[in-house]
PDB file of N, CA and C in Angstrom:
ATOM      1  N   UNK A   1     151.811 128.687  60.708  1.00  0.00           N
ATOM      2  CA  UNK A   1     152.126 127.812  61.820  1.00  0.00           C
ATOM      3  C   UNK A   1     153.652 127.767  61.986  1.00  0.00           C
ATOM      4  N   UNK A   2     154.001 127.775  63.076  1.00  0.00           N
ATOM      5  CA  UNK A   2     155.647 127.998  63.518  1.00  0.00           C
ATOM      6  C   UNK A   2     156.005 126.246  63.374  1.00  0.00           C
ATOM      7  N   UNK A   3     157.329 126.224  63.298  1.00  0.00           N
ATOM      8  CA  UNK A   3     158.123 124.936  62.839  1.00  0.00           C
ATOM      9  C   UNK A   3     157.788 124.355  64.406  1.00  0.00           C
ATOM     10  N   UNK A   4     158.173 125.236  65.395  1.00  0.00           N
ATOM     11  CA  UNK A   4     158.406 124.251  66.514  1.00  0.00           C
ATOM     12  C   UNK A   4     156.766 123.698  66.960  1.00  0.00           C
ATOM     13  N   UNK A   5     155.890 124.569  66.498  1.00  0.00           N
ATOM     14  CA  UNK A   5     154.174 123.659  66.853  1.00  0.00           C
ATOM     15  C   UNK A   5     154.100 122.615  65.680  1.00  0.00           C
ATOM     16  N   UNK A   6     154.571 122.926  64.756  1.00  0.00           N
ATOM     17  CA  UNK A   6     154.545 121.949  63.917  1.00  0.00           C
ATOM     18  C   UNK A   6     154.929 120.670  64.585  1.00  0.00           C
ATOM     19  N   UNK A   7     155.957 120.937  64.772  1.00  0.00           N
ATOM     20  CA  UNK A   7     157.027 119.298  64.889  1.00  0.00           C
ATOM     21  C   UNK A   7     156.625 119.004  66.275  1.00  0.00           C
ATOM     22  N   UNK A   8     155.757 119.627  67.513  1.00  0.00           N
ATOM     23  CA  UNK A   8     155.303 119.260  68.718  1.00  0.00           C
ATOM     24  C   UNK A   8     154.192 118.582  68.410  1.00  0.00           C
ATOM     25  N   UNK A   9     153.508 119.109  66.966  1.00  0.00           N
ATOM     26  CA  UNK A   9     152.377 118.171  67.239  1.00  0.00           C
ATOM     27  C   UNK A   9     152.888 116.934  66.364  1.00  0.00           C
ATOM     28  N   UNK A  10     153.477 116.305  65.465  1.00  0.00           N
ATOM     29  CA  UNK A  10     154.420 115.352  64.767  1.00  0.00           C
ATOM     30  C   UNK A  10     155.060 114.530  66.145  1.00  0.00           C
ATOM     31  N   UNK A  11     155.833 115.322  66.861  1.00  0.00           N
ATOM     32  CA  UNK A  11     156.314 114.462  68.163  1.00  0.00           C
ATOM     33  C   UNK A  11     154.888 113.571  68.840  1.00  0.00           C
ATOM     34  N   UNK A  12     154.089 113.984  68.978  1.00  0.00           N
ATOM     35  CA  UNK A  12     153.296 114.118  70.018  1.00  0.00           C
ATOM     36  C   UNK A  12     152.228 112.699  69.271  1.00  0.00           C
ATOM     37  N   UNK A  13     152.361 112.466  68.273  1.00  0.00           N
ATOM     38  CA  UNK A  13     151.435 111.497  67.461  1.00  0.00           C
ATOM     39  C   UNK A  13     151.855 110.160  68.192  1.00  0.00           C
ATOM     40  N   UNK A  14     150.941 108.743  68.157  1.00  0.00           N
ATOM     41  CA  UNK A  14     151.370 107.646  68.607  1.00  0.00           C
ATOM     42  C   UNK A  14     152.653 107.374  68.059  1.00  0.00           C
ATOM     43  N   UNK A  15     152.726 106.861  66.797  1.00  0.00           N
ATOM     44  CA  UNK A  15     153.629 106.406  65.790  1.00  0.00           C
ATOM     45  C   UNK A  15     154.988 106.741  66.590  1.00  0.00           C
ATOM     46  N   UNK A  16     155.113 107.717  66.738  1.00  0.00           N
ATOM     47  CA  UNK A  16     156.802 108.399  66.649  1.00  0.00           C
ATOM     48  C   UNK A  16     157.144 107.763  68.415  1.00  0.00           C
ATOM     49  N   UNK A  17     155.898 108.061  69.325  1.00  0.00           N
ATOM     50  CA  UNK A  17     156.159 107.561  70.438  1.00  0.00           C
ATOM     51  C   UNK A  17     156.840 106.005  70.861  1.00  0.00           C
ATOM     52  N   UNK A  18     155.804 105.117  69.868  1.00  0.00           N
ATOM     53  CA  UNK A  18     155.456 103.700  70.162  1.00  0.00           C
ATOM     54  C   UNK A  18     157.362 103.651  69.515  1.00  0.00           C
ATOM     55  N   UNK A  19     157.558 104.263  68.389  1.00  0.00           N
ATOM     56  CA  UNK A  19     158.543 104.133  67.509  1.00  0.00           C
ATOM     57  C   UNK A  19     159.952 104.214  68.717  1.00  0.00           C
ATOM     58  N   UNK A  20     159.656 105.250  69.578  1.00  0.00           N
ATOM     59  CA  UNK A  20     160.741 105.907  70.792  1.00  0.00           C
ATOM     60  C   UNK A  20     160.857 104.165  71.798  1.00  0.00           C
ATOM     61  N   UNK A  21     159.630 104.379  72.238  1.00  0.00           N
ATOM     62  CA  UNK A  21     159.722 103.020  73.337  1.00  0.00           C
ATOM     63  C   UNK A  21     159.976 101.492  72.280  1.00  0.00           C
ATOM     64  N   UNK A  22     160.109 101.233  70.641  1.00  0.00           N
ATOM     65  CA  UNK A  22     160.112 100.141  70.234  1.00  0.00           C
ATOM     66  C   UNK A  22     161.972 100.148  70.496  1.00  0.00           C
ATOM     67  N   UNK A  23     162.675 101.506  70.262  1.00  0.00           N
ATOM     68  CA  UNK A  23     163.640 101.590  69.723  1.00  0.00           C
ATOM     69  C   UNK A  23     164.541 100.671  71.414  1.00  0.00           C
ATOM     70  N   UNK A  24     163.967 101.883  72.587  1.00  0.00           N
ATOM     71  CA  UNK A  24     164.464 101.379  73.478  1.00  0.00           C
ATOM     72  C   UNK A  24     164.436  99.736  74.852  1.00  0.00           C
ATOM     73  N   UNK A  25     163.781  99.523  73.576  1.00  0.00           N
ATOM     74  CA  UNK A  25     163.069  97.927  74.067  1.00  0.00           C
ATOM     75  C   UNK A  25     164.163  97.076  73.528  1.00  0.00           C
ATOM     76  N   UNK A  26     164.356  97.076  72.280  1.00  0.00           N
ATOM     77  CA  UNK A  26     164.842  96.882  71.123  1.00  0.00           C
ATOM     78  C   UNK A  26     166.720  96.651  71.530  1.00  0.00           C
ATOM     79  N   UNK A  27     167.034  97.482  72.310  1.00  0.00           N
ATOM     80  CA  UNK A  27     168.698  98.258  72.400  1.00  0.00           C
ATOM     81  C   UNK A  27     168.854  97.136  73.866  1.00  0.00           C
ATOM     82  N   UNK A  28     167.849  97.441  74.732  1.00  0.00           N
ATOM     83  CA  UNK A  28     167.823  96.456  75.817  1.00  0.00           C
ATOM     84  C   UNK A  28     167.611  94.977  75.406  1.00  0.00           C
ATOM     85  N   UNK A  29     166.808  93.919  75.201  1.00  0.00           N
ATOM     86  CA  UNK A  29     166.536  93.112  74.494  1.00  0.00           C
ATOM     87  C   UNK A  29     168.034  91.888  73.375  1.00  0.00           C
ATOM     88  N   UNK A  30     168.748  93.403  72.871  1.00  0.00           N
ATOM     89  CA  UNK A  30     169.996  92.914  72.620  1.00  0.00           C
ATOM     90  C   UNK A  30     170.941  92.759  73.375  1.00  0.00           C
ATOM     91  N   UNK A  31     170.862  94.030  74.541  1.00  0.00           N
ATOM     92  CA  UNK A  31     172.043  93.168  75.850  1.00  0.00           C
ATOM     93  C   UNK A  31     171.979  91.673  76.019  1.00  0.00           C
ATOM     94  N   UNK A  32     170.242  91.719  76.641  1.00  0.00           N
ATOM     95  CA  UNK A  32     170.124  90.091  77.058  1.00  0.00           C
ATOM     96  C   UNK A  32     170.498  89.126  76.454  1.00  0.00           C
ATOM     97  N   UNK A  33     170.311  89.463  74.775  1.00  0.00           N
ATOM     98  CA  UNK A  33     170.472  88.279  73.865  1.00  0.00           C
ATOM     99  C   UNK A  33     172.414  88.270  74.348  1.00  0.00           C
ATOM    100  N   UNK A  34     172.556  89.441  74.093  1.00  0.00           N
ATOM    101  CA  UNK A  34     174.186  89.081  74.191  1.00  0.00           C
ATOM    102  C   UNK A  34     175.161  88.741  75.172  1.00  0.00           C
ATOM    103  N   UNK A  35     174.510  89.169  76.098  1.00  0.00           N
ATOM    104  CA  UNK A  35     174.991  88.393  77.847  1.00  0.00           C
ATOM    105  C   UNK A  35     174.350  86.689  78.195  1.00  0.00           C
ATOM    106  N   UNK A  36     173.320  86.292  77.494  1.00  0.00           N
ATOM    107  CA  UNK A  36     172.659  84.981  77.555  1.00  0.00           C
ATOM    108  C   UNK A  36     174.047  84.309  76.391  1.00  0.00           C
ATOM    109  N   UNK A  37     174.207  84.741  75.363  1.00  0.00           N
ATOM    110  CA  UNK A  37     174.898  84.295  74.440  1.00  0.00           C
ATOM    111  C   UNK A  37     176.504  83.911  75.183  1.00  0.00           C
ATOM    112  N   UNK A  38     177.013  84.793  75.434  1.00  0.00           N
ATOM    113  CA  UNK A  38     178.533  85.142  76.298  1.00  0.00           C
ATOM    114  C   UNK A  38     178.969  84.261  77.430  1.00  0.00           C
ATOM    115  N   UNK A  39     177.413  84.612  78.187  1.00  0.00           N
ATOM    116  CA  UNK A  39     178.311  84.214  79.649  1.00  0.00           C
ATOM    117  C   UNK A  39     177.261  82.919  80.233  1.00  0.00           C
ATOM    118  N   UNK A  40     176.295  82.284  78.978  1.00  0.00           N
ATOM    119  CA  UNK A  40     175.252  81.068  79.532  1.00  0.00           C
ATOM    120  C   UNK A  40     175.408  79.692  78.421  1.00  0.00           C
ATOM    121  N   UNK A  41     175.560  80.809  77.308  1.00  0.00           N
ATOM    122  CA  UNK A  41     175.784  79.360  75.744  1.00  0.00           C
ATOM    123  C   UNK A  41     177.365  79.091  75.573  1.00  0.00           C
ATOM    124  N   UNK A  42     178.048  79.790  75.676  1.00  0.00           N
ATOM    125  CA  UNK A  42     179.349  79.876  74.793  1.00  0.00           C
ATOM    126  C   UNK A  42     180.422  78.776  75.830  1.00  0.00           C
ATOM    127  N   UNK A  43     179.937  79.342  77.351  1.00  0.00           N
ATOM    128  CA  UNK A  43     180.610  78.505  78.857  1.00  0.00           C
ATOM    129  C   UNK A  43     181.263  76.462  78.207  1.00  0.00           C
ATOM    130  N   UNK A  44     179.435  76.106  78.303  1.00  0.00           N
ATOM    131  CA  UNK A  44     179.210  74.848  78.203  1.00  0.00           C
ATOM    132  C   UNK A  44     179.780  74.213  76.922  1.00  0.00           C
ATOM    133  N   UNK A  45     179.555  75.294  75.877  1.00  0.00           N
ATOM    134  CA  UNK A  45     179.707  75.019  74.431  1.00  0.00           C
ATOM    135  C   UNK A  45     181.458  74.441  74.670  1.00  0.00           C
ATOM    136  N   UNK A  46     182.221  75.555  75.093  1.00  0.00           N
ATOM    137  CA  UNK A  46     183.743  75.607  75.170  1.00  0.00           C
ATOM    138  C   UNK A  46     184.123  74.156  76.064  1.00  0.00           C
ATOM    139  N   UNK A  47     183.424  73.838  77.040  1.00  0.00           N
ATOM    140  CA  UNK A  47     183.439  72.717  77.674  1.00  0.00           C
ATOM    141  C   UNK A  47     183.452  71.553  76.803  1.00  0.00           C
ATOM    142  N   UNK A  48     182.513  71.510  76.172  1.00  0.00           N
ATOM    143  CA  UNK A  48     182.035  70.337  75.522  1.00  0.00           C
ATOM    144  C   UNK A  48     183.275  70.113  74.718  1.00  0.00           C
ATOM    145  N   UNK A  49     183.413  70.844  74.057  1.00  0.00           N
ATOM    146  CA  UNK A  49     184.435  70.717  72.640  1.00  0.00           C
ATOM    147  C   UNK A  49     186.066  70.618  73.167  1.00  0.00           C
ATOM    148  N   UNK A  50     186.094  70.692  74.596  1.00  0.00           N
ATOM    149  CA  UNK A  50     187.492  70.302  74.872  1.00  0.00           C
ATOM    150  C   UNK A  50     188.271  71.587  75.577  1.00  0.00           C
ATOM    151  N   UNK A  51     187.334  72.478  76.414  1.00  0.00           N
ATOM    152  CA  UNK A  51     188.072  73.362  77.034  1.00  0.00           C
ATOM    153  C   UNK A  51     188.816  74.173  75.923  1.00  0.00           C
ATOM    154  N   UNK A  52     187.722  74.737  74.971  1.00  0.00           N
ATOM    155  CA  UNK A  52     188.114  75.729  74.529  1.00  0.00           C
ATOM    156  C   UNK A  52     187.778  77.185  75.120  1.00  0.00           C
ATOM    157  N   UNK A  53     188.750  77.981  74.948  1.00  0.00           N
ATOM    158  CA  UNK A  53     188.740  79.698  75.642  1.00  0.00           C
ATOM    159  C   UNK A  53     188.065  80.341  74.528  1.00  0.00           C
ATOM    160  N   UNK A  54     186.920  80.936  74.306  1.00  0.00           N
ATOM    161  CA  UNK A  54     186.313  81.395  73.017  1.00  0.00           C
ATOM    162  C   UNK A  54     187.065  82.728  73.544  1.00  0.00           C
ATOM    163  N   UNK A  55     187.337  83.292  74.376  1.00  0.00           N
ATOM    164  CA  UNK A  55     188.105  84.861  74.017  1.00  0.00           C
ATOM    165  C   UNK A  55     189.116  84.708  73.698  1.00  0.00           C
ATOM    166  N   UNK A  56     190.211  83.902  73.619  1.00  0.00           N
ATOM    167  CA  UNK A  56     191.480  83.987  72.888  1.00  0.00           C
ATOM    168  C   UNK A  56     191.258  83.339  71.454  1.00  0.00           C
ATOM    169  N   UNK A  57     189.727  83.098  71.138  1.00  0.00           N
ATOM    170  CA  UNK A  57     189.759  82.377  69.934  1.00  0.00           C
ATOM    171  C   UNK A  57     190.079  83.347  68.737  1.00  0.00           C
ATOM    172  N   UNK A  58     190.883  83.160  67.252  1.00  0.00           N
ATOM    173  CA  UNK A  58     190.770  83.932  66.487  1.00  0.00           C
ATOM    174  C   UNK A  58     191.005  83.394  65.402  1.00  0.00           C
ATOM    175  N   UNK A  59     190.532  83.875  64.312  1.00  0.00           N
ATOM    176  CA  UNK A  59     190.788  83.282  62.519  1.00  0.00           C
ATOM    177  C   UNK A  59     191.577  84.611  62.038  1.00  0.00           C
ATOM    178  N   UNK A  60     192.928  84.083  62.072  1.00  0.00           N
ATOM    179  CA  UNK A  60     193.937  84.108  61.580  1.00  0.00           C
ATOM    180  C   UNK A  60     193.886  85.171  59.407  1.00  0.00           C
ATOM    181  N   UNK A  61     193.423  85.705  58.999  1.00  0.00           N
ATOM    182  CA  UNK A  61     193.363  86.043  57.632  1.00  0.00           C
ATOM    183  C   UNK A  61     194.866  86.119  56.527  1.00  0.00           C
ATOM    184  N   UNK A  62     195.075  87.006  57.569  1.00  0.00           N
ATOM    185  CA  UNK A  62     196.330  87.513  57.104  1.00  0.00           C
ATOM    186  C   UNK A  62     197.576  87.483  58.073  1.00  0.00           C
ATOM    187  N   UNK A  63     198.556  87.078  57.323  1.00  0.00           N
ATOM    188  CA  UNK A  63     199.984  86.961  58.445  1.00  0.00           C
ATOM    189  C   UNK A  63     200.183  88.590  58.342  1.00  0.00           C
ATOM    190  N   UNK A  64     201.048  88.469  60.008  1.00  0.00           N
ATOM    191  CA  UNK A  64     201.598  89.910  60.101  1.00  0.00           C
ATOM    192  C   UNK A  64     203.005  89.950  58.790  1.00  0.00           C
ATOM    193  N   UNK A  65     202.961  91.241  57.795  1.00  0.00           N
ATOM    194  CA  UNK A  65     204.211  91.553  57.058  1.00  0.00           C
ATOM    195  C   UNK A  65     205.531  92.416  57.332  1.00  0.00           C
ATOM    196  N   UNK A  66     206.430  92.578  56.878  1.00  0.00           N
ATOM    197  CA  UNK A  66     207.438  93.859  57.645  1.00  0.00           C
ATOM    198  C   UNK A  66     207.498  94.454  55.995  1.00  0.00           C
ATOM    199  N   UNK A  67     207.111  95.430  55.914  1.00  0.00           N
ATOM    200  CA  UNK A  67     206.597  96.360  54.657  1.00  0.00           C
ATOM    201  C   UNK A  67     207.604  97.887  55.249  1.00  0.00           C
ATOM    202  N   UNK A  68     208.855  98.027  54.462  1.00  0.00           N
ATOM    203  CA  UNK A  68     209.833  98.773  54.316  1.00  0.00           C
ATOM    204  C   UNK A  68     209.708  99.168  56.058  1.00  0.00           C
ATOM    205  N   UNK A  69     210.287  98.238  56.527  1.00  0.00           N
ATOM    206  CA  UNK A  69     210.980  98.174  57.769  1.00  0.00           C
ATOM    207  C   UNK A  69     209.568  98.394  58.724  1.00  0.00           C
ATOM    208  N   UNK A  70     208.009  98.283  58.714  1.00  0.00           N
ATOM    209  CA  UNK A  70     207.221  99.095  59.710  1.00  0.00           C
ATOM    210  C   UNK A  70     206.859  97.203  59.556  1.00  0.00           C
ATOM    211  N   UNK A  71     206.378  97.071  60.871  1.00  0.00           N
ATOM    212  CA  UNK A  71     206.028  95.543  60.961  1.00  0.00           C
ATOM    213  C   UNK A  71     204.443  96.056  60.959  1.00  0.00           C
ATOM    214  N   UNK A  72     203.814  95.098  59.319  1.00  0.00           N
ATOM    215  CA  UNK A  72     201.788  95.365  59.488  1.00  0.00           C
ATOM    216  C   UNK A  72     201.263  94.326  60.560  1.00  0.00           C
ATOM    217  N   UNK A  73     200.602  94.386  61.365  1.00  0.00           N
ATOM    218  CA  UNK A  73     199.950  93.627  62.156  1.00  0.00           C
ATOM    219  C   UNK A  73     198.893  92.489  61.109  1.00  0.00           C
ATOM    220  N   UNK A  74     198.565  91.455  61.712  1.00  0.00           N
ATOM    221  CA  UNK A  74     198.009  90.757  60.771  1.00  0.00           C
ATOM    222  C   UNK A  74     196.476  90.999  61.323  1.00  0.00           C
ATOM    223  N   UNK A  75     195.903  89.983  59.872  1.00  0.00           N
ATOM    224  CA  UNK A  75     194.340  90.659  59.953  1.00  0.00           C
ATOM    225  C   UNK A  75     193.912  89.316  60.411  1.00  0.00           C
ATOM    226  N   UNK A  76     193.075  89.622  61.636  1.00  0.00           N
ATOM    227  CA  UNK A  76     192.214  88.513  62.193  1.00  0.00           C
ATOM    228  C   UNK A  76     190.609  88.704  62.825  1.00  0.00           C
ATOM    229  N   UNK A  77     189.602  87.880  62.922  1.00  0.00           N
ATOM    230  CA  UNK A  77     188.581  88.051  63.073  1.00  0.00           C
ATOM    231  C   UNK A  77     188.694  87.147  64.344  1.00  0.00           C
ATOM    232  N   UNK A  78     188.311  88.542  65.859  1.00  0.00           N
ATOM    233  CA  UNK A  78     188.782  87.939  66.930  1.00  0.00           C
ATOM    234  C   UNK A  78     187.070  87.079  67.369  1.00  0.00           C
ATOM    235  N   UNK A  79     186.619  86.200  67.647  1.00  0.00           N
ATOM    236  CA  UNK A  79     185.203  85.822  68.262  1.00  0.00           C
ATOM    237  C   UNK A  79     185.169  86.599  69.476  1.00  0.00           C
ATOM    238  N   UNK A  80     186.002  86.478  70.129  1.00  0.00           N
ATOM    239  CA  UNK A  80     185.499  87.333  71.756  1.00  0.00           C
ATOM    240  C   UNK A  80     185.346  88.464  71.128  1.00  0.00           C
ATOM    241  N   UNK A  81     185.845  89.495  70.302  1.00  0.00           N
ATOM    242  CA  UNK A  81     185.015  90.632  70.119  1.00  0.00           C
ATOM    243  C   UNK A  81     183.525  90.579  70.069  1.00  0.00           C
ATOM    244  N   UNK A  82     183.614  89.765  68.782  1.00  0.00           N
ATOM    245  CA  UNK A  82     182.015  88.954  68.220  1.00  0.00           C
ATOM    246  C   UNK A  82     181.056  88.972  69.088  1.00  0.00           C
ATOM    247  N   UNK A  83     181.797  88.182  70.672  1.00  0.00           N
ATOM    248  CA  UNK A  83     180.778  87.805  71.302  1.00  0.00           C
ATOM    249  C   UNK A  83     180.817  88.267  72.707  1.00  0.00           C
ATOM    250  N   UNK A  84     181.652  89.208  72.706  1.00  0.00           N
ATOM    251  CA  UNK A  84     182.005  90.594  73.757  1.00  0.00           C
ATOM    252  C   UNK A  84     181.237  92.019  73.408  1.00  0.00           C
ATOM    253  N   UNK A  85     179.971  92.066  73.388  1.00  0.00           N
ATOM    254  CA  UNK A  85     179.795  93.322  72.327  1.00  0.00           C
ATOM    255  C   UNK A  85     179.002  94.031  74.105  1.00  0.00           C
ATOM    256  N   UNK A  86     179.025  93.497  75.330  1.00  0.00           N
ATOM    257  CA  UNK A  86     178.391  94.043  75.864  1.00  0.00           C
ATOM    258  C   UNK A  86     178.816  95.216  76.763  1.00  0.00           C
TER     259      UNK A  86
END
């Protein structure tokens, strides 16, 4: 039996199919979560708490250093990335 009838009939089984359409359900499904999250929860949330901007929000880790004259940028964990993923 040749590789490529092989793996046509392997393609061709439910499993791998259902597996194809779970994956792309799955990839969509997370937009929504992440555009519902962004631009429907985060709005009101920022309101509430006093007109906060969650995209300029950031936690601070590390200060920027000047390490033999090259200035290191500092290390921060920005939320609008977090919650910009779309």
């Amino acid at each position: 039996m040749s590789k490529i009838k092989e793996f046509k009939e392997f393609a061709m089984k439910g499993n791998v199919i259902d597996l194809a359409v779970g994956i792309i359900i799955g990839a969509a499904f997370g937009k929504i979560v992440t555009s519902l999250v962004a631009d429907v929860i985060m709005p009101p949330v920022g309101f509430l708490v006093g007109g906060v901007n969650f995209t300029d929000l950031k936690w601070q880790l590390k200060v920027p250093e000047l390490i033999g004259g090259v200035r290191q940028a500092a290390v921060t964990i920005n939320s609008a990335k977090i919650l910009d993923v779309v």
